[in-house]
N, C-alpha and C. Protein backbone atom coordinates (compact mmCIF):
# COMPACT_ATOMS: atom_id res chain seq x y z
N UNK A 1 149.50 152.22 88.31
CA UNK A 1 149.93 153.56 88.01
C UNK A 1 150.86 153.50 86.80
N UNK A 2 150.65 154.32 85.78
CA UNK A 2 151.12 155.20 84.54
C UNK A 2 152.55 155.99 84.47
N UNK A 3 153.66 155.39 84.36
CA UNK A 3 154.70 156.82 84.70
C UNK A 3 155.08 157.25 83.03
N UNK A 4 155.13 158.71 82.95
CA UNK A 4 155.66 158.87 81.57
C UNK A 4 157.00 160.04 82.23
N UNK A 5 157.99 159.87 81.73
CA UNK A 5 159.13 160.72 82.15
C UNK A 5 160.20 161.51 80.60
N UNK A 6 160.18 162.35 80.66
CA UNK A 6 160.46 163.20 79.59
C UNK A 6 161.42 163.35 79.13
N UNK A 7 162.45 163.38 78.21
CA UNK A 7 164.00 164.02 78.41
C UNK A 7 164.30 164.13 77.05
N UNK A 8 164.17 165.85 77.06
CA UNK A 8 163.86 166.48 75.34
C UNK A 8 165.51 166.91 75.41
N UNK A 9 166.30 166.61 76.28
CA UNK A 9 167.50 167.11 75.63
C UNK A 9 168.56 165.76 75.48
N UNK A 10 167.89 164.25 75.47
CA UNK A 10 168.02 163.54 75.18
C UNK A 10 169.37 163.23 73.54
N UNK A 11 170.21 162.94 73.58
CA UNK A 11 171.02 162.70 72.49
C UNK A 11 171.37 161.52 71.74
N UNK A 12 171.24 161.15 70.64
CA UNK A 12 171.31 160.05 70.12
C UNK A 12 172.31 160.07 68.50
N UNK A 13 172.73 158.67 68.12
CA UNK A 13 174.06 159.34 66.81
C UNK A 13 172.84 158.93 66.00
N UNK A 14 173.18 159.67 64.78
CA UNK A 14 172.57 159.65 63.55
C UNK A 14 173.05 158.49 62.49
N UNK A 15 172.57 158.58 61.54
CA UNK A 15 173.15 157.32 60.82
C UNK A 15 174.53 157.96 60.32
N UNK A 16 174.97 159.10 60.15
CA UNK A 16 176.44 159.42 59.98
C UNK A 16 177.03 159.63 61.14
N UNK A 17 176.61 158.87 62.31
CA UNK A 17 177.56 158.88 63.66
C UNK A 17 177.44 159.80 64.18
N UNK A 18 177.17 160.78 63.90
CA UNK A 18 176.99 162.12 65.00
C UNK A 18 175.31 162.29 65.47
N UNK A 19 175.93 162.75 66.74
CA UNK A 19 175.29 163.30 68.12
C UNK A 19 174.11 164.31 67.65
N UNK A 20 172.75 163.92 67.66
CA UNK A 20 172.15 164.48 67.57
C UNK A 20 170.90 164.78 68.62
N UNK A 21 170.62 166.07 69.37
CA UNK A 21 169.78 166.25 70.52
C UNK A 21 168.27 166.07 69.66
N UNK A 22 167.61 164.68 69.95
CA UNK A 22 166.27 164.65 69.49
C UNK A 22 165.44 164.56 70.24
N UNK A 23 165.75 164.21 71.97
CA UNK A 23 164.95 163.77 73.02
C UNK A 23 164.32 162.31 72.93
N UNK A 24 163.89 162.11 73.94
CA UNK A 24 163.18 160.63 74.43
C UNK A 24 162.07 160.67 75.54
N UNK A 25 161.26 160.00 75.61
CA UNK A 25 160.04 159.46 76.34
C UNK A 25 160.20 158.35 77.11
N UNK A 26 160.31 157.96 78.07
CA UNK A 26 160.05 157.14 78.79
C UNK A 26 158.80 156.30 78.95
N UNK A 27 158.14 155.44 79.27
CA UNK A 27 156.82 154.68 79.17
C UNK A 27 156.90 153.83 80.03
N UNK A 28 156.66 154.24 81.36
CA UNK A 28 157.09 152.85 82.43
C UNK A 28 154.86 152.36 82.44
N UNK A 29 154.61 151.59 82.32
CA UNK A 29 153.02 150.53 82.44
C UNK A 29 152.91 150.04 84.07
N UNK A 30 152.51 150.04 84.54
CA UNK A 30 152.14 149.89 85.83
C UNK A 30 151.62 148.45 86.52
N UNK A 31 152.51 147.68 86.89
CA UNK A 31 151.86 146.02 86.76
C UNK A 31 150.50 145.82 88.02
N UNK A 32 150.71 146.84 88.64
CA UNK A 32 150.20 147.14 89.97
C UNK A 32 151.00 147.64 91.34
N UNK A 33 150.39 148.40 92.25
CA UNK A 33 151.41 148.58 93.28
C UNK A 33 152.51 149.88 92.97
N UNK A 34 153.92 149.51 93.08
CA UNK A 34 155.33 150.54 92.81
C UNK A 34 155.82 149.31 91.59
N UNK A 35 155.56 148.53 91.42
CA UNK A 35 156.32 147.51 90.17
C UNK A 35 155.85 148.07 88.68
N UNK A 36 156.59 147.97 87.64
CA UNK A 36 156.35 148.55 86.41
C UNK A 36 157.03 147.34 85.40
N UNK A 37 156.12 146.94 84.69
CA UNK A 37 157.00 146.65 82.92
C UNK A 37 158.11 146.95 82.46
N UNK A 38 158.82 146.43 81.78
CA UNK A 38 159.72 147.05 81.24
C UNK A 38 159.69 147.83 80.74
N UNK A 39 160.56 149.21 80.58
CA UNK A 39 160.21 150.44 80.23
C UNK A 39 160.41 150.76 78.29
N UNK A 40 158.97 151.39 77.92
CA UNK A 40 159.34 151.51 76.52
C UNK A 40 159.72 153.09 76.17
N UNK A 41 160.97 152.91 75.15
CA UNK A 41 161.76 154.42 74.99
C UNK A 41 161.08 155.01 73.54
N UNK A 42 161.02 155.82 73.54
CA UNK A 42 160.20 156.68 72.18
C UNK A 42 160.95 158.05 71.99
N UNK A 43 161.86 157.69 70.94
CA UNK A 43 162.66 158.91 70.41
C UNK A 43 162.20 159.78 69.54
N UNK A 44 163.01 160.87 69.75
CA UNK A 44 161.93 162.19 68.79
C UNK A 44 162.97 162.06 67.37
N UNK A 45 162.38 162.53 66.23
CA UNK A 45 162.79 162.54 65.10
C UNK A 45 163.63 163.62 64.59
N UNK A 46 162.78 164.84 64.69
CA UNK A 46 163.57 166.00 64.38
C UNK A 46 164.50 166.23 65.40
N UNK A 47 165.15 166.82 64.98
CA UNK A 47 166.93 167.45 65.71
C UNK A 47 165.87 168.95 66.67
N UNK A 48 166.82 169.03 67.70
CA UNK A 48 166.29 170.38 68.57
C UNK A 48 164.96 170.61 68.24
N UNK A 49 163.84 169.39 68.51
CA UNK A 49 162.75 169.94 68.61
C UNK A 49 162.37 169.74 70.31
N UNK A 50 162.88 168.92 70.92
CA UNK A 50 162.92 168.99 72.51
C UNK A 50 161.48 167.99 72.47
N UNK A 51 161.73 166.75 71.75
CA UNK A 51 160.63 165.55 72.14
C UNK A 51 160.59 165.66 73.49
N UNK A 52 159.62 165.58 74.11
CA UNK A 52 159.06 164.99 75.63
C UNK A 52 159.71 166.03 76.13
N UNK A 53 159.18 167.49 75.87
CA UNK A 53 159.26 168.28 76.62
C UNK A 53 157.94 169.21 77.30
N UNK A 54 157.33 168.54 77.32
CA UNK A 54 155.62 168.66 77.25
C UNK A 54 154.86 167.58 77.52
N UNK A 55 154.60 166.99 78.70
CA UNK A 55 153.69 165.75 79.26
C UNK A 55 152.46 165.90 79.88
N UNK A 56 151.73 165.14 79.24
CA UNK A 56 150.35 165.69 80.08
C UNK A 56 149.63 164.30 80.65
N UNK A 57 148.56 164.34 81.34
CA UNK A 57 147.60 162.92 81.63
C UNK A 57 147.36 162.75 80.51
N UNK A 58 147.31 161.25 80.12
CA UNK A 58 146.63 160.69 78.81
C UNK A 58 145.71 159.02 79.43
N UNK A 59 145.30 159.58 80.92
CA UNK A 59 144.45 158.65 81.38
C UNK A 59 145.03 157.29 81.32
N UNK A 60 144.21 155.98 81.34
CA UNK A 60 144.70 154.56 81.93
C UNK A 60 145.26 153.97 80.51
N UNK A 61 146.38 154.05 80.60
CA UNK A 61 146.99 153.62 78.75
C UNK A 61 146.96 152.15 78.63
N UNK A 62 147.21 151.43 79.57
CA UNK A 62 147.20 150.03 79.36
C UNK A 62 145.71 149.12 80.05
N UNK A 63 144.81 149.95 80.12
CA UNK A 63 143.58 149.62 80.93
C UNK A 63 143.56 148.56 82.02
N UNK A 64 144.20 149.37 83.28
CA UNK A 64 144.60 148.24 84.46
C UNK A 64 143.34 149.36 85.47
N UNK A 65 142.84 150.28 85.13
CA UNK A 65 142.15 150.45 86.05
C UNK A 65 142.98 152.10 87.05
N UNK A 66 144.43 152.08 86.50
CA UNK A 66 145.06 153.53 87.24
C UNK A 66 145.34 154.30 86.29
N UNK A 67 144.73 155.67 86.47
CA UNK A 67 145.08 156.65 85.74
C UNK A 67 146.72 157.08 85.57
């Protein structure tokens, strides 16, 4: 099993140190079972665009066989 977990109000500093809401993605891979990979983070670029605020199925991403 596939987990993708969302968090568009996510905050991160900019290269001039300030706090900027760009959001983040979560990417947990599924080794089998409830166990997962280490989780990969995917930050959004633009400021207040609310990255990973919108998740959908994108089917078996690491081809183990679970959607």
């Amino acid at each position: 099993m596939d987990l993708l977990v969302g968090a568009p109000l996510f905050m991160d500093r900019g290269s001039d140190g300030k706090l900027r809401e760009v959001g983040q993605v979560y990417v947990y891979l599924g080794k089998g079972g409830f166990t997962f990979n280490n989780v990969i983070k995917l930050t959004g670029s633009e400021v207040y665009a609310r990255y990973g605020s919108s998740i959908c199925s994108l089917g078996d991403l690491n081809m183990d066989g679970y959607n």
